[in-house]
N, C-alpha and C. Protein backbone atom coordinates (compact mmCIF):
# COMPACT_ATOMS: atom_id res chain seq x y z
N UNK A 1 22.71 -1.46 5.49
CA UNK A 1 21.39 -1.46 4.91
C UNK A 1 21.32 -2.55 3.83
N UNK A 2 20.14 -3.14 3.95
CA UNK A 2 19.97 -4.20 3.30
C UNK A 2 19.61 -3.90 1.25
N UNK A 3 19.49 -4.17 0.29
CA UNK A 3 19.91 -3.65 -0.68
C UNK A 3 18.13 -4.01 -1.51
N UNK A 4 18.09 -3.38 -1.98
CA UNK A 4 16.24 -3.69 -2.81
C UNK A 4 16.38 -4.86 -3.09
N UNK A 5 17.41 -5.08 -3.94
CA UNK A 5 17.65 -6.69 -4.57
C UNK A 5 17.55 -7.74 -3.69
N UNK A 6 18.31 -7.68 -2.62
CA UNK A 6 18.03 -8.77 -1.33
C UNK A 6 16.63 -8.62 -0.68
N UNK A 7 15.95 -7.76 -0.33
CA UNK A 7 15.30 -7.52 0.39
C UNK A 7 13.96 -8.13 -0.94
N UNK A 8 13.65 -8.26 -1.98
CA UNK A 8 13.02 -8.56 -3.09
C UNK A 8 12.95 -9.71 -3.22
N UNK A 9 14.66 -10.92 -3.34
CA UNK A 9 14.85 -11.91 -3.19
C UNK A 9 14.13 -12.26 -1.70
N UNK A 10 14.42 -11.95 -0.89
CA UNK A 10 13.90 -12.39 0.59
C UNK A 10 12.30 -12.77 1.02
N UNK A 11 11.73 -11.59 0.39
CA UNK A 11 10.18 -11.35 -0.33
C UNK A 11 9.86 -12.49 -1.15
N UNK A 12 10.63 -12.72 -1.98
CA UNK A 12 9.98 -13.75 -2.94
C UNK A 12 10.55 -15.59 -2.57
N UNK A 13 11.41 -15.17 -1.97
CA UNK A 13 11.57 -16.85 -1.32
C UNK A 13 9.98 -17.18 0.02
N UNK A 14 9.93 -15.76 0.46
CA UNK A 14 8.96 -15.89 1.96
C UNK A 14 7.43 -16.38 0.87
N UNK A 15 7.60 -15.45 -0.53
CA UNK A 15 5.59 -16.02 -1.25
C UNK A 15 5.77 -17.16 -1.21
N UNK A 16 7.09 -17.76 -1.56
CA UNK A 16 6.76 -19.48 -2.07
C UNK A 16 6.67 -20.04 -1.00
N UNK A 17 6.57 -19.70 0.11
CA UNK A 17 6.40 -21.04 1.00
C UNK A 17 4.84 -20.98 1.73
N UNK A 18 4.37 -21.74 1.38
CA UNK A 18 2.77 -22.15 1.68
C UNK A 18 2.98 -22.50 3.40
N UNK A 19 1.74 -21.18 4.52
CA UNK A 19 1.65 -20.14 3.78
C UNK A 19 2.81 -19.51 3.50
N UNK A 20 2.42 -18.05 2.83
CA UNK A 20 3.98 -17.14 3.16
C UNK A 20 4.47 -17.00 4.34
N UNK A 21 5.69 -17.26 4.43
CA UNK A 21 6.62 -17.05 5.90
C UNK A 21 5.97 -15.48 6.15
N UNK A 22 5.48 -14.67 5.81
CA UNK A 22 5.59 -12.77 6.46
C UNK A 22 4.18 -13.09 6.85
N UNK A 23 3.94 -13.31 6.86
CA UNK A 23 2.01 -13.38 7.84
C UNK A 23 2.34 -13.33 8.82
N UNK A 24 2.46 -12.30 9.86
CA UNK A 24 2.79 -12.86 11.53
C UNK A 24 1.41 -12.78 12.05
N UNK A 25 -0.04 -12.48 11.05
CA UNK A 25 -0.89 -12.79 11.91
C UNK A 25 -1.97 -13.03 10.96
N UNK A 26 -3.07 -14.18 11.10
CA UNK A 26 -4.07 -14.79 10.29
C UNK A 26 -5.12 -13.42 9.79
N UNK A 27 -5.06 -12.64 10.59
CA UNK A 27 -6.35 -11.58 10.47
C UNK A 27 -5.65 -10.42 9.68
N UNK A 28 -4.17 -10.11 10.00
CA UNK A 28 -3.76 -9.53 9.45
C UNK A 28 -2.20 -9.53 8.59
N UNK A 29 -2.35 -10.86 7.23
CA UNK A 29 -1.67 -11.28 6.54
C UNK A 29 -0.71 -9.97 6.06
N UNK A 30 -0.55 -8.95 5.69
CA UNK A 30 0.20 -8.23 5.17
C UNK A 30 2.05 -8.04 5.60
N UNK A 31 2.41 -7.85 4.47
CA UNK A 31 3.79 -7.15 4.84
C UNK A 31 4.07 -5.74 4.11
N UNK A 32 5.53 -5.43 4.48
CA UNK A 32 5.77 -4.26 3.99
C UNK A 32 6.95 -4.80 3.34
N UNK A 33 7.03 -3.65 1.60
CA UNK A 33 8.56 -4.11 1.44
C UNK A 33 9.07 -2.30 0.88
N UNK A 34 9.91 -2.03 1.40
CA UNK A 34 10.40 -0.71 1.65
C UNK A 34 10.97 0.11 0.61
N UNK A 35 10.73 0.66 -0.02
CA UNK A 35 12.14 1.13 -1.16
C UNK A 35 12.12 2.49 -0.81
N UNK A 36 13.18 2.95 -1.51
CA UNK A 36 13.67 4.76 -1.79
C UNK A 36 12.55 5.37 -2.65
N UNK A 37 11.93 6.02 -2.34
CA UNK A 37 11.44 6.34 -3.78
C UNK A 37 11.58 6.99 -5.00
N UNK A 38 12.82 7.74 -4.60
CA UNK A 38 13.45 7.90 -6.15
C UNK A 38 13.56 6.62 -6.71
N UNK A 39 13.30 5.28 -6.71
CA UNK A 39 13.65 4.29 -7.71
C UNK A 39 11.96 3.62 -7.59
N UNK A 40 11.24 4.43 -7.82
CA UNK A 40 9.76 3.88 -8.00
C UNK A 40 10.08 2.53 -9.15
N UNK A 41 10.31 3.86 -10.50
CA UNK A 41 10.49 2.47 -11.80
C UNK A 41 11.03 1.58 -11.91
N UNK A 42 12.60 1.14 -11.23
CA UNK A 42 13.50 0.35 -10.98
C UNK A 42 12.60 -0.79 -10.06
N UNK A 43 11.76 -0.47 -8.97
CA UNK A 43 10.71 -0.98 -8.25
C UNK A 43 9.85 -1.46 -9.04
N UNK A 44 8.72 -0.81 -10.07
CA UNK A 44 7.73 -0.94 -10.80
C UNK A 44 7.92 -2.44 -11.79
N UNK A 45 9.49 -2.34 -12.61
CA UNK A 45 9.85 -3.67 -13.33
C UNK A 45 10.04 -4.64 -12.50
N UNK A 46 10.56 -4.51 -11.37
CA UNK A 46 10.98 -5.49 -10.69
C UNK A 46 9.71 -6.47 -10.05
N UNK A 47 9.08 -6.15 -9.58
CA UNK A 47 7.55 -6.35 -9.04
C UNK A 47 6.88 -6.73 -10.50
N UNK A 48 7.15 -5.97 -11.88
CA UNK A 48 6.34 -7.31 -13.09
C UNK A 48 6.94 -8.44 -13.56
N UNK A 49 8.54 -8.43 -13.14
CA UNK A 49 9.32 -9.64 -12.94
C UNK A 49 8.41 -10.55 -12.05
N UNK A 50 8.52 -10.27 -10.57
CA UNK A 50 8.00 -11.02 -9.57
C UNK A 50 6.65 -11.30 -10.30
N UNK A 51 5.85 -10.38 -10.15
CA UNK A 51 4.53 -11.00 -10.48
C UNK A 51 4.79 -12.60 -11.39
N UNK A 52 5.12 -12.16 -12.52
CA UNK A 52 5.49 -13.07 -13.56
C UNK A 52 5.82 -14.21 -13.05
N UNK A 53 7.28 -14.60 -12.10
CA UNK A 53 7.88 -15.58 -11.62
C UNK A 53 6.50 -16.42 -10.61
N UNK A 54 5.73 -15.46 -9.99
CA UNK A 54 4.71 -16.11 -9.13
C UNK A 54 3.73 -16.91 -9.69
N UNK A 55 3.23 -16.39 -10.93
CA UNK A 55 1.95 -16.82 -11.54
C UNK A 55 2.60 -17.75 -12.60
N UNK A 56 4.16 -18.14 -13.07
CA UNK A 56 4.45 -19.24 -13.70
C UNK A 56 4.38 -20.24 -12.44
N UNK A 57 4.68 -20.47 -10.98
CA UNK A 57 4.17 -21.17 -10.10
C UNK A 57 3.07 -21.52 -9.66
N UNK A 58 2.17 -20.86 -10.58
CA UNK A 58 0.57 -20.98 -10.25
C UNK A 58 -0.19 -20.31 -8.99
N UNK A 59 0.64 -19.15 -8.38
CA UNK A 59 0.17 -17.86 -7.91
C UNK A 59 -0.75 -17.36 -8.54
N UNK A 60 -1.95 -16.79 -8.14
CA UNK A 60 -2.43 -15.34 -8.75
C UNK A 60 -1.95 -14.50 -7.86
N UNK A 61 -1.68 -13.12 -8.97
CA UNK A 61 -1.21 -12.08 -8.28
C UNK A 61 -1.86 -10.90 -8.88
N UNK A 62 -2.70 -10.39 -8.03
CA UNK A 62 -3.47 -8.97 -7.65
C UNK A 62 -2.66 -7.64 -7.80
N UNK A 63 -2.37 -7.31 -8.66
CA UNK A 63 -1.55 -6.18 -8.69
C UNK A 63 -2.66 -4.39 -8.48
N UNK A 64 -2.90 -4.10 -7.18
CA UNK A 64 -3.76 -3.20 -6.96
C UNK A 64 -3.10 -1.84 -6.60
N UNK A 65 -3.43 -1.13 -7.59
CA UNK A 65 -2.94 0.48 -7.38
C UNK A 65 -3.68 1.37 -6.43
N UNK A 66 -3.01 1.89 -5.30
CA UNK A 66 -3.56 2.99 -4.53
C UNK A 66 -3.89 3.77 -5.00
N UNK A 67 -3.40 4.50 -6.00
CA UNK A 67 -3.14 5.88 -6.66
C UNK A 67 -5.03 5.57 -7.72
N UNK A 68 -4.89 4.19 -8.26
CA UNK A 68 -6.36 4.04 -8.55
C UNK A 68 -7.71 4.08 -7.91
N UNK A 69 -7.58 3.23 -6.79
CA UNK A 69 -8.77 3.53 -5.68
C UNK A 69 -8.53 5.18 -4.97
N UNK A 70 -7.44 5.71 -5.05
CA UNK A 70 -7.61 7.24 -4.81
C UNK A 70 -8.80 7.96 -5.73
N UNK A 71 -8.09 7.46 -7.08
CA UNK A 71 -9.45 8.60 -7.90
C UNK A 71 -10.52 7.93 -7.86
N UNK A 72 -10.87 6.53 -8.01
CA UNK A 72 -12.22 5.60 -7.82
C UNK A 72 -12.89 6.57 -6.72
N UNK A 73 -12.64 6.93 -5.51
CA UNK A 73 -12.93 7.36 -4.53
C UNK A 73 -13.00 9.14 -4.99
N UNK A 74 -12.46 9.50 -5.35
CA UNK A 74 -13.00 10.93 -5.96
C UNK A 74 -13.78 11.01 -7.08
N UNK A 75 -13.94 10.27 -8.13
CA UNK A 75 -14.53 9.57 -9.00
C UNK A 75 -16.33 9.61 -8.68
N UNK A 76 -16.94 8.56 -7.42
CA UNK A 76 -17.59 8.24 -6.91
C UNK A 76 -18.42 9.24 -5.93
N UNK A 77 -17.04 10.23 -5.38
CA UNK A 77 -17.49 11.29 -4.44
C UNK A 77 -17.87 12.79 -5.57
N UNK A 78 -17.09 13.53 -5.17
CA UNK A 78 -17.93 14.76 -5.48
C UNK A 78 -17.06 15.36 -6.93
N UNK A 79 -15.81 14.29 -7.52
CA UNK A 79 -15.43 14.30 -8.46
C UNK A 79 -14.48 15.42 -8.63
N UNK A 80 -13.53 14.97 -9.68
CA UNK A 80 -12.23 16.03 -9.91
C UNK A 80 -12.48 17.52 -9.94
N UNK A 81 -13.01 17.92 -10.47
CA UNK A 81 -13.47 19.29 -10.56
C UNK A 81 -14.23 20.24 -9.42
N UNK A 82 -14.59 19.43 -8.64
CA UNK A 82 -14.96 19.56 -7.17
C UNK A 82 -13.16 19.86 -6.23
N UNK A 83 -12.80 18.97 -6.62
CA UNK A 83 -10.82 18.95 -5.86
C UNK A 83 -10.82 20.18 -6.20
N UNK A 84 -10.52 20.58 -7.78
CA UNK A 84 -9.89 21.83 -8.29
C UNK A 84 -10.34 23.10 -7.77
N UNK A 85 -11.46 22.80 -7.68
CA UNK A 85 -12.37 24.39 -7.24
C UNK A 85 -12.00 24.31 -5.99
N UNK A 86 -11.87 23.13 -5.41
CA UNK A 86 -11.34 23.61 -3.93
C UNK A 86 -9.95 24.06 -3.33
N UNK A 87 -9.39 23.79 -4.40
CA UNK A 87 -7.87 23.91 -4.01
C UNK A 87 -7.79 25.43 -4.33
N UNK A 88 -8.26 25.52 -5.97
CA UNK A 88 -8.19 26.98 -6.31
C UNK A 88 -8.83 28.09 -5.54
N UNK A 89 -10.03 27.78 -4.72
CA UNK A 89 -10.59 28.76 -4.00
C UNK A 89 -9.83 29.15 -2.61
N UNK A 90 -9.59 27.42 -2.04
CA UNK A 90 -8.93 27.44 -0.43
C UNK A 90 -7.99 26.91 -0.24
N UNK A 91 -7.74 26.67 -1.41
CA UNK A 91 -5.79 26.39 -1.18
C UNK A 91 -5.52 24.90 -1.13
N UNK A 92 -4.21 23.98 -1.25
CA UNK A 92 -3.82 22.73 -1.07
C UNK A 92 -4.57 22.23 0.32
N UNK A 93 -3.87 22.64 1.00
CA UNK A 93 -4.05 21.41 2.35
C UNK A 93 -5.29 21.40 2.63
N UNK A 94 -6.81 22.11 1.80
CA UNK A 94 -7.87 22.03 2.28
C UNK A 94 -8.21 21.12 1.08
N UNK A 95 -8.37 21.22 -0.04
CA UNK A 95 -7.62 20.48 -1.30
C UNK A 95 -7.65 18.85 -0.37
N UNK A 96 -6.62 18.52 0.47
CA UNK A 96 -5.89 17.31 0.42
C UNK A 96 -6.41 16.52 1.82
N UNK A 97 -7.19 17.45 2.57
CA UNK A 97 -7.94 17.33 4.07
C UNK A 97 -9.31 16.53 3.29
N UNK A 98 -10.07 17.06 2.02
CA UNK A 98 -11.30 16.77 1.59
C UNK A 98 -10.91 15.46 0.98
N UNK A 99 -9.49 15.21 0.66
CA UNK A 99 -9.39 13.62 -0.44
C UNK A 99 -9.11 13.10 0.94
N UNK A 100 -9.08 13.49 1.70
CA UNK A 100 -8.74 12.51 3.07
C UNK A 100 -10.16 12.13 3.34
N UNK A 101 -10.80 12.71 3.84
CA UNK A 101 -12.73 12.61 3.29
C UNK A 101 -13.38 11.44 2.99
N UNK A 102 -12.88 11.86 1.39
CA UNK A 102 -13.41 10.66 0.84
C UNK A 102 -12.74 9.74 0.97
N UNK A 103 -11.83 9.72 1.41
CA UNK A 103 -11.24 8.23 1.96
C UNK A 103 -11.09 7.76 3.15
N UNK A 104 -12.35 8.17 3.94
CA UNK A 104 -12.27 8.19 5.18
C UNK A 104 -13.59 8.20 5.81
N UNK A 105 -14.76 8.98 5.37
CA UNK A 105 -16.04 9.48 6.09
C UNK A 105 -16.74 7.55 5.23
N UNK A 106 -17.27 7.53 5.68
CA UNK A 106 -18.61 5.92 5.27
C UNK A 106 -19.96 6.86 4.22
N UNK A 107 -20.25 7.79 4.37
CA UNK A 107 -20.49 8.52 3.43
C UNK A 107 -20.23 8.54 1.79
N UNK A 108 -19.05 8.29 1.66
CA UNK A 108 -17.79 8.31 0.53
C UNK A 108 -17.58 7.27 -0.08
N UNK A 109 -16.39 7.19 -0.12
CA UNK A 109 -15.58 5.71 -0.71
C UNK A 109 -14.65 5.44 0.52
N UNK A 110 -14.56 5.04 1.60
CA UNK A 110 -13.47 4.63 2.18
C UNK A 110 -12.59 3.28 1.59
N UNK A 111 -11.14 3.84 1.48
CA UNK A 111 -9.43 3.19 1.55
C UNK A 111 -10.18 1.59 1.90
N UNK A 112 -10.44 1.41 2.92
CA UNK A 112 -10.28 -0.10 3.30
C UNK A 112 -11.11 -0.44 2.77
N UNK A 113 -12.19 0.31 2.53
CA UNK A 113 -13.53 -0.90 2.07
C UNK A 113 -13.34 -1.05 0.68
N UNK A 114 -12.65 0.11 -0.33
CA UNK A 114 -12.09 -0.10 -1.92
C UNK A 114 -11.53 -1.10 -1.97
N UNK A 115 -10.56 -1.67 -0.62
CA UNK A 115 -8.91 -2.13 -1.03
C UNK A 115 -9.77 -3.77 -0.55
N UNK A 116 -10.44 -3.62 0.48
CA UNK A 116 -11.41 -5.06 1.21
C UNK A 116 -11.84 -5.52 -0.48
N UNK A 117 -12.98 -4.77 -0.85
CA UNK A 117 -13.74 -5.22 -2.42
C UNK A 117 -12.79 -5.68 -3.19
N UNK A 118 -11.84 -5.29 -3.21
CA UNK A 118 -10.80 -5.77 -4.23
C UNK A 118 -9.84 -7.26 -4.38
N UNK A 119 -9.69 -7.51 -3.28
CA UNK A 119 -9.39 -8.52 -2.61
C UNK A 119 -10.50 -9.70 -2.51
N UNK A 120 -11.64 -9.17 -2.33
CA UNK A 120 -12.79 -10.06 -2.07
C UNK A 120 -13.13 -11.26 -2.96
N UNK A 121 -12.27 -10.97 -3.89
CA UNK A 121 -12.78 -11.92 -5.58
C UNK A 121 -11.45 -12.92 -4.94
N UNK A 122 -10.36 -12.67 -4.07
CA UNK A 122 -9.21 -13.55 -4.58
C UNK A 122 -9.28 -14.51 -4.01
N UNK A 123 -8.64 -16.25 -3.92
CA UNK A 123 -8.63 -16.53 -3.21
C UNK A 123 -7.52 -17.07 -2.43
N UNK A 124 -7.48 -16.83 -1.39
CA UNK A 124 -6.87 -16.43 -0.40
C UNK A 124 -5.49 -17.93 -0.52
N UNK A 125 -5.82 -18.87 -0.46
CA UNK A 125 -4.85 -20.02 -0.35
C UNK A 125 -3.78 -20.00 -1.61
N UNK A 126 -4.53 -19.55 -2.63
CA UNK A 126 -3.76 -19.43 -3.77
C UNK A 126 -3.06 -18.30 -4.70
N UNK A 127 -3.26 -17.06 -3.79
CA UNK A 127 -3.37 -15.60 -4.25
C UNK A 127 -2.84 -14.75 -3.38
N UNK A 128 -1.78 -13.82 -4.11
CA UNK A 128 -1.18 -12.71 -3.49
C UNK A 128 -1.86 -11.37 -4.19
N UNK A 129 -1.37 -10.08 -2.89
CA UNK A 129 -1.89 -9.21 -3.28
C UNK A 129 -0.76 -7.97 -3.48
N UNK A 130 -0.63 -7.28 -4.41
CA UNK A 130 0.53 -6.14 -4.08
C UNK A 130 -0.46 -4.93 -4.60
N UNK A 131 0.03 -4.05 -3.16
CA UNK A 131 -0.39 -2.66 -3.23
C UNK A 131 0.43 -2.03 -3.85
N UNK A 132 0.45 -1.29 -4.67
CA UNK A 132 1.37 -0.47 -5.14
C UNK A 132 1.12 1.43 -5.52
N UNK A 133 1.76 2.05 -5.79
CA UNK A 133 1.63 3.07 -6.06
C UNK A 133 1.32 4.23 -4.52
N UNK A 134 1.89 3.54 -3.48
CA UNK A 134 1.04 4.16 -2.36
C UNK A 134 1.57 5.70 -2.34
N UNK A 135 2.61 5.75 -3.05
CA UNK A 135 3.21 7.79 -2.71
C UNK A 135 2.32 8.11 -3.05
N UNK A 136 0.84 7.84 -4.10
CA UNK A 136 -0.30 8.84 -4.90
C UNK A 136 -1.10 9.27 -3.24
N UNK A 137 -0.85 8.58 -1.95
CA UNK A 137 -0.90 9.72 -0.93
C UNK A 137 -0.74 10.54 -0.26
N UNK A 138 0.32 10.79 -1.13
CA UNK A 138 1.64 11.92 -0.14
C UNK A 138 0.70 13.17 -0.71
N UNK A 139 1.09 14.20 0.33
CA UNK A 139 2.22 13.93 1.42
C UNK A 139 1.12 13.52 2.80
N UNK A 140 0.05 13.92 2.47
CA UNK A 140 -0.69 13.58 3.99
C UNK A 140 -2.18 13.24 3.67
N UNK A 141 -2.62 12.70 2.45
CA UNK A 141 -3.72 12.24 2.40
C UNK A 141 -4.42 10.70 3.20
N UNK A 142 -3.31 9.93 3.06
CA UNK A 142 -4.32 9.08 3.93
C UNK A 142 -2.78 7.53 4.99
N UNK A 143 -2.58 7.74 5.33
CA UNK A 143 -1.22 7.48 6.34
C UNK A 143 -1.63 5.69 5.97
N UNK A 144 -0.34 4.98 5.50
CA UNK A 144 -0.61 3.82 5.13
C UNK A 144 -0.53 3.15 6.97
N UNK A 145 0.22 3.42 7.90
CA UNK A 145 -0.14 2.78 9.21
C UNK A 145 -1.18 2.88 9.39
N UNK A 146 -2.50 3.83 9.18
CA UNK A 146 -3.83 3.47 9.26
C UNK A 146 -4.59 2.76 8.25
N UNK A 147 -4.13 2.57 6.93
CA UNK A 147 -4.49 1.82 6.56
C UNK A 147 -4.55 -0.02 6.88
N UNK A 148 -3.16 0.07 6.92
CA UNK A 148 -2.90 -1.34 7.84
C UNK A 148 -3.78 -1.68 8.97
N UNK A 149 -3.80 -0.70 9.93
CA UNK A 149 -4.40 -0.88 11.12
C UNK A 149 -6.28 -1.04 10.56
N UNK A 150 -6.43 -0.65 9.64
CA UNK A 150 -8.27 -0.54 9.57
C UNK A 150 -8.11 -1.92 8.58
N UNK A 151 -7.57 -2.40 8.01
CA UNK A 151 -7.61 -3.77 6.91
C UNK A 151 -7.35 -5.05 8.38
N UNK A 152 -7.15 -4.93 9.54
CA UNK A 152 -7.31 -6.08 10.40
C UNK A 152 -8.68 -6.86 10.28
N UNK A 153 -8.70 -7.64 9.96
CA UNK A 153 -9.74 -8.65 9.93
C UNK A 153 -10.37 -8.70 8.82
N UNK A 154 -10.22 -8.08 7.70
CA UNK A 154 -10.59 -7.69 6.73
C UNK A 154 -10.67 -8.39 5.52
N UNK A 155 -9.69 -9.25 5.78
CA UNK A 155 -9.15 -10.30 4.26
C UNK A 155 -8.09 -11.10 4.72
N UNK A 156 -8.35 -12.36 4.47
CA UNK A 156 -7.35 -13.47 4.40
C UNK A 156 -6.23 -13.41 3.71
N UNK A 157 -6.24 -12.72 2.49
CA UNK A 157 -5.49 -12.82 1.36
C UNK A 157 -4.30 -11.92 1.64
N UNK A 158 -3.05 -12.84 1.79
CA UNK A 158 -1.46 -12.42 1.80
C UNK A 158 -1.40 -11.25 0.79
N UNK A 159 -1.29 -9.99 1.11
CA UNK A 159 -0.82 -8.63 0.49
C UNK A 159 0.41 -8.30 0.73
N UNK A 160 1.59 -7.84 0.17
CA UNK A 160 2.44 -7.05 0.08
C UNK A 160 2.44 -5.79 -0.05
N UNK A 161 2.67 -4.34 0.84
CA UNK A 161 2.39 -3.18 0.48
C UNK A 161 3.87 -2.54 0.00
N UNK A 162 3.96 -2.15 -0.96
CA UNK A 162 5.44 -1.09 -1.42
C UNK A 162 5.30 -0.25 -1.18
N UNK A 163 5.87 0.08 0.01
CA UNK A 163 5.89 1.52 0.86
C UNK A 163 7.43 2.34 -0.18
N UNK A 164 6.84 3.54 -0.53
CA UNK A 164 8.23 4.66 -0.59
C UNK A 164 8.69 5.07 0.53
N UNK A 165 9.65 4.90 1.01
CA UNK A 165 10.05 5.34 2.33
C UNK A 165 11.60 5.66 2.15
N UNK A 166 12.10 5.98 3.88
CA UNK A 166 13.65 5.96 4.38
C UNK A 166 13.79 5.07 5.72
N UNK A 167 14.39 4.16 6.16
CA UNK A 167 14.33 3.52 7.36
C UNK A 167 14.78 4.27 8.49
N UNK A 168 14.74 4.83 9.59
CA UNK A 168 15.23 5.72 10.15
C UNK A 168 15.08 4.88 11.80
N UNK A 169 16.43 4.74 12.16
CA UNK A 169 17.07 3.54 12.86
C UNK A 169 16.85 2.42 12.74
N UNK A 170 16.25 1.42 13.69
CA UNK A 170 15.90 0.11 13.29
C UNK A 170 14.52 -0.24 12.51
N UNK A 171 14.02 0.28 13.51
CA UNK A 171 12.21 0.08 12.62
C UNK A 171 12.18 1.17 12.23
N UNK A 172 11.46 2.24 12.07
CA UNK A 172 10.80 3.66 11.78
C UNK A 172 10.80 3.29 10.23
N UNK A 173 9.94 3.62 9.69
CA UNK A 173 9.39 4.01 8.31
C UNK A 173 9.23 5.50 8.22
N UNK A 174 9.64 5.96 7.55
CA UNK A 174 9.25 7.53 7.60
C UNK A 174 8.68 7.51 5.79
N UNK A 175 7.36 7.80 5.46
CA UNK A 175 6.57 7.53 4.33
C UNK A 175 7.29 8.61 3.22
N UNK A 176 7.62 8.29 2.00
CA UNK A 176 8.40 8.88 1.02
C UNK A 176 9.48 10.09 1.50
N UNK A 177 10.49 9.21 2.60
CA UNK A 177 11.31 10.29 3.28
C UNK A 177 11.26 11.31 3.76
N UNK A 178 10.21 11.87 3.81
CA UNK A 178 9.76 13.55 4.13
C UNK A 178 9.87 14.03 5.94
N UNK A 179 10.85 14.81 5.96
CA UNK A 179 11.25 15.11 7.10
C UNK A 179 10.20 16.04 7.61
N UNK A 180 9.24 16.10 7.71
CA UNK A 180 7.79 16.12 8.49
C UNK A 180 7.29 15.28 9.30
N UNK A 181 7.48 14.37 8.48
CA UNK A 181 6.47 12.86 8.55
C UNK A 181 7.31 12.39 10.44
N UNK A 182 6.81 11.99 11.45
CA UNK A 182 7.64 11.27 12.84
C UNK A 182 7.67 9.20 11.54
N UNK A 183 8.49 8.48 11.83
CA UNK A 183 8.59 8.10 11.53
C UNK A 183 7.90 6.62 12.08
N UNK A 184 7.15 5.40 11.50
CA UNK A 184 6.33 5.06 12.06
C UNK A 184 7.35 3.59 12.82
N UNK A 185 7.07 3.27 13.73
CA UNK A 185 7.74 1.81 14.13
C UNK A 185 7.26 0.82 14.19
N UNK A 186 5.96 0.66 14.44
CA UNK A 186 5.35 -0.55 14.97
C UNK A 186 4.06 -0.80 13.87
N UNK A 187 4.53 -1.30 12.85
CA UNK A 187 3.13 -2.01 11.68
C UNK A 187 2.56 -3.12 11.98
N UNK A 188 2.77 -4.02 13.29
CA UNK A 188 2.54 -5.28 13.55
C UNK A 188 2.62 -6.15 11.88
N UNK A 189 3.43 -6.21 11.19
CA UNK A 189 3.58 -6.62 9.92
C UNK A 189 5.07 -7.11 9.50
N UNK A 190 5.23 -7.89 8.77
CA UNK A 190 6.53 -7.83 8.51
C UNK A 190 7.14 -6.92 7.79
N UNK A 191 8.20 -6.14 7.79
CA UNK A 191 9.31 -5.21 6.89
C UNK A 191 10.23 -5.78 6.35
N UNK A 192 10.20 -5.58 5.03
CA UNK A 192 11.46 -5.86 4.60
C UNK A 192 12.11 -4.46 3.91
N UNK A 193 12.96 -4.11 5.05
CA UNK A 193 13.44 -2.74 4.86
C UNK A 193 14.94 -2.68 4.56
């Protein structure tokens, strides 16, 4: 297994090269870069290192939190206290089915169109994007392979997503290790796992 540190280094040699080497496709620029997630914070500094090293090269770098457009999107919808009463009346997973909802019905706030707007200001030749914080969907609110899959065509702009995960054989992602989860293989994206 390849080590965060290499796999980070590998990541950051692929931003500097105009474009980034991990684009395997114009419509859908993204990669993945994999960690444990017990080492979120060890992750968290490392990524304001990177940022840093990018934007002394004259990168901009988009540092966009999932875990933020999560509440933006409850925020907008029927709001926190709406969650609570629902969880408290009908329990979690009905609770976590409704934040799927709002991140999902066109009604709402939908995931791609938050994460599209966000992106929309950057520009694309000169600008990276890192998703971060994506465990704020565990355990089953909104599956980052569908996110990937609905951001096709969506934005030019080279994103990096920091998946919490476990690699489970060659490809499989299995999302913040959780032996529930089937493990995903095919992101049409690059991994650096």
């Amino acid at each position: 297994m390849v080590s965060l540190r290499d796999r980070l280094d590998l990541l950051e040699s692929d931003l500097f090269a105009t474009p980034p080497r991990f684009a395997l496709h114009a419509d859908l620029p993204f990669a993945i870069l994999r960690y444990d997630a017990e080492r979120e914070w060890e992750l968290r500094r490392e990524v304001s290192l990177l940022a840093t090293r990018l934007e002394n090269r004259g990168r901009q770098v988009l540092r966009i939190s999932l875990a933020d457009l999560l509440w933006q999107a409850v925020d907008h919808s029927e709001g926190m206290e709406a969650v609570v009463e629902l969880e408290r009346t009908r329990g979690f997973e009905e609770a976590e089915r409704q934040l799927t909802v709002y991140l999902s019905d066109p009604d709402f706030q939908p995931l791609p169109h938050l994460l599209e707007e966000r992106l929309s200001v950057a520009d694309p030749a000169r600008s990276v994007a890192f998703l971060e914080r994506a465990a704020a969907m565990a355990p089953h609110i909104y599956p980052m392979s569908r996110l990937l899959e609905e951001m096709q065509g969506r934005t030019r702009v080279p994103a990096i997503l920091f998946y919490p995960g476990t690699i489970e054989g060659v490809t499989g992602l299995r999302f913040m290790g959780m032996e529930d989860r089937e493990p995903m293989g095919n992101y049409r994206v690059k991994v650096y796992s």
